[in-house]
Protein backbone atom coordinates (compact mmCIF):
# COMPACT_ATOMS: atom_id res chain seq x y z
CA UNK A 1 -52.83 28.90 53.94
CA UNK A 2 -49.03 28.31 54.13
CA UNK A 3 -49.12 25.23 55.79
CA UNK A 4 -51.28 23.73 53.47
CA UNK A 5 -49.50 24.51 50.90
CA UNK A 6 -46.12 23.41 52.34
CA UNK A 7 -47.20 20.34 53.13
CA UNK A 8 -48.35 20.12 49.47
CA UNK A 9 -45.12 20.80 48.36
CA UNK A 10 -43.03 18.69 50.87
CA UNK A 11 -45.52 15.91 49.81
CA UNK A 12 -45.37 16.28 46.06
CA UNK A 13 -41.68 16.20 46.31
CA UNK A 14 -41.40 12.48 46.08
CA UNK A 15 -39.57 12.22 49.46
CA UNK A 16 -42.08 9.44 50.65
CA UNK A 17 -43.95 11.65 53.02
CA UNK A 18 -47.89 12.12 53.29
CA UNK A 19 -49.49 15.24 55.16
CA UNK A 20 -51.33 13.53 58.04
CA UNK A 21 -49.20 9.91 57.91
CA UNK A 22 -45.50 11.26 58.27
CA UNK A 23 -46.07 14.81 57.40
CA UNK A 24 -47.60 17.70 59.73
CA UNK A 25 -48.84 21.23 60.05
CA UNK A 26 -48.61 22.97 63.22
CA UNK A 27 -48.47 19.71 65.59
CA UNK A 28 -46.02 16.69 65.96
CA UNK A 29 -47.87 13.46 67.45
CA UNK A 30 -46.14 10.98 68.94
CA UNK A 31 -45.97 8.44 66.14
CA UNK A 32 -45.04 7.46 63.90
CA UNK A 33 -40.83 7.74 64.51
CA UNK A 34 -39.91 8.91 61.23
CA UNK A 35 -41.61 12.45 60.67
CA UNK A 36 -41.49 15.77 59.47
CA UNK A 37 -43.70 18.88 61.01
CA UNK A 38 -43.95 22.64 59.58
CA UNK A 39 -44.60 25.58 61.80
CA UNK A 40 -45.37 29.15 61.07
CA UNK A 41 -42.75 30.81 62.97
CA UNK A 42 -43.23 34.91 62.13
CA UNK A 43 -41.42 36.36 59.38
CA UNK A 44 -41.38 39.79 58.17
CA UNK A 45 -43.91 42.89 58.08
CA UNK A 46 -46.27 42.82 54.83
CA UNK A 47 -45.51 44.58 52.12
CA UNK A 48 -47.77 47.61 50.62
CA UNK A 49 -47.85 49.79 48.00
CA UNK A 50 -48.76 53.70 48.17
CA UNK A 51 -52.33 53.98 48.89
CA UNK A 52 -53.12 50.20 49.27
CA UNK A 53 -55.13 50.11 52.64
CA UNK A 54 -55.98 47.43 54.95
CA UNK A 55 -56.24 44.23 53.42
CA UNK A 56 -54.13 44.94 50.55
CA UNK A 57 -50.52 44.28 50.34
CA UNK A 58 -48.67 43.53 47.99
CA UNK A 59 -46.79 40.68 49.24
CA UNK A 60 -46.42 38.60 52.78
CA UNK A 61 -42.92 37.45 54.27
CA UNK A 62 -43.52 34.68 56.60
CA UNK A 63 -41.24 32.29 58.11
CA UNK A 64 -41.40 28.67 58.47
CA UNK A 65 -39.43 26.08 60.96
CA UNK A 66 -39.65 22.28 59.57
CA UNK A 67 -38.21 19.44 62.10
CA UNK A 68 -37.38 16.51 60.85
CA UNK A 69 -37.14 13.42 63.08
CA UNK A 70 -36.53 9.57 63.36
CA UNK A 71 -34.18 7.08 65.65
CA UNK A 72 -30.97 7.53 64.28
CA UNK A 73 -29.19 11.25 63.59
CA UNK A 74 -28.25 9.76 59.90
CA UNK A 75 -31.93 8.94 58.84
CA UNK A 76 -33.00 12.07 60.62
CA UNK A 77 -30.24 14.16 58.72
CA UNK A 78 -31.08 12.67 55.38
CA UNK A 79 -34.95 13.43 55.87
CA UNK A 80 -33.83 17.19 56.42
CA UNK A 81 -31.31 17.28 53.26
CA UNK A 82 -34.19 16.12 51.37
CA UNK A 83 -36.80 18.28 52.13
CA UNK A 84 -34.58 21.05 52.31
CA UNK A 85 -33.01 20.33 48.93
CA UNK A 86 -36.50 20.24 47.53
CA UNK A 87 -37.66 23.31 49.42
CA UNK A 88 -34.79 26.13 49.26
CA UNK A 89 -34.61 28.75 46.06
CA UNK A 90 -38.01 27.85 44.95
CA UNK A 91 -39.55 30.29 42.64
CA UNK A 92 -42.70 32.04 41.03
CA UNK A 93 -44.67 28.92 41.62
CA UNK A 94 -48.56 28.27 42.42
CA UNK A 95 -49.60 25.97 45.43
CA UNK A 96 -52.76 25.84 46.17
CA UNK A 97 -53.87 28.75 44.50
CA UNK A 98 -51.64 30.86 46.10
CA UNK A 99 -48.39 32.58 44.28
CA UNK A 100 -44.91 32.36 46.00
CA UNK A 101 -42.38 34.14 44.89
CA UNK A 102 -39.68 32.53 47.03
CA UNK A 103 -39.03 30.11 49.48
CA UNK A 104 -35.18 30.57 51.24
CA UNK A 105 -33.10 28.95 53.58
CA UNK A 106 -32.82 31.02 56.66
CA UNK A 107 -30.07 27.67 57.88
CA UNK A 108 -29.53 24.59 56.89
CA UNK A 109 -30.82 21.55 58.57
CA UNK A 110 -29.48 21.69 62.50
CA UNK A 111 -29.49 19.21 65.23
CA UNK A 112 -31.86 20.02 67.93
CA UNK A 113 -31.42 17.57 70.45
CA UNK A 114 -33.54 14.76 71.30
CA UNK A 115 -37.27 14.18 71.87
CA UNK A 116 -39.27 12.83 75.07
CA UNK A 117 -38.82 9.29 73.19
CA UNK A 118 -34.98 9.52 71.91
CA UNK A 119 -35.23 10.11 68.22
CA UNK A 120 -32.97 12.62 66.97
CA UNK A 121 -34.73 16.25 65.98
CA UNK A 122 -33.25 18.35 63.19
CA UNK A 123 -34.93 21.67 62.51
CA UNK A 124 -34.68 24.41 59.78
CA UNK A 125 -36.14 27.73 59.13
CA UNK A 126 -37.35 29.23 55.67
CA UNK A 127 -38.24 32.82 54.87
CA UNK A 128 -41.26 33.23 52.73
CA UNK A 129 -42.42 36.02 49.77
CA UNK A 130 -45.92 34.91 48.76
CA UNK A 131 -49.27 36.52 47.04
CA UNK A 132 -51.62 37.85 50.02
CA UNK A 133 -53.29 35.00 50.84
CA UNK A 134 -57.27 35.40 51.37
CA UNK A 135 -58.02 31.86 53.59
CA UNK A 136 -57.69 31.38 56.94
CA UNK A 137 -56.55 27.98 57.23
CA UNK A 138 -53.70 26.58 58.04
């Protein structure tokens, strides 16, 4: 589902990060100090034509929060420009086998304070329009 597929996309963007190595969905372990993580966070009520019924909407609106972490606020910052730059206005593309229509930039990246260990956190929030998805994964 949408985690998958943003870690698919944060991964294929040539930013040096790996989904399970640097790169997360859902969870943030402790290591290693440099990181990235995507949540589901909400978003908006589905969207359905006339008639449609249970199951059948036309389009979802989720949101997603992505931190960004690593020892210094610079290296930190600069892992959030990236992966925002590669993630905001994206359009009518397929990931996974799922269609999004757009990904968009609720904020830009944001200091959130420090973790348990010291590093610097930076978060962000995007707002999703995407195909109905049928999987239940993350």
């Amino acid at each position: 589902m949408i985690l998958d597929d943003m870690l698919t996309l944060i991964a294929g963007s040539g930013l040096g990060l790996t989904a399970g190595t640097n790169l997360f969905a859902g969870t943030w372990p402790d290591s290693p100090d440099k990181a990235c993580a995507v949540y589901e966070t909400g978003g908006g009520q589905p969207v359905h034509a006339m008639g449609a019924g249970p199951g059948n909407a036309l389009v979802e609106l989720p949101r997603i929060a992505v931190w960004t972490r690593a020892n210094s606020y610079q290296s930190a910052r600069q892992l959030a420009h990236n992966v925002f730059q590669s993630m905001d206005g994206l359009t009518d593309t397929t990931i996974n086998s799922t269609r999004y229509l757009l990904v968009s930039a609720v904020n830009p990246p944001t200091a959130n304070g420090f973790d348990d260990s010291g590093r610097r956190i930076l978060i962000m929030n995007f707002d999703v329009i995407k195909k109905l998805s049928t999987s239940t994964s993350t």
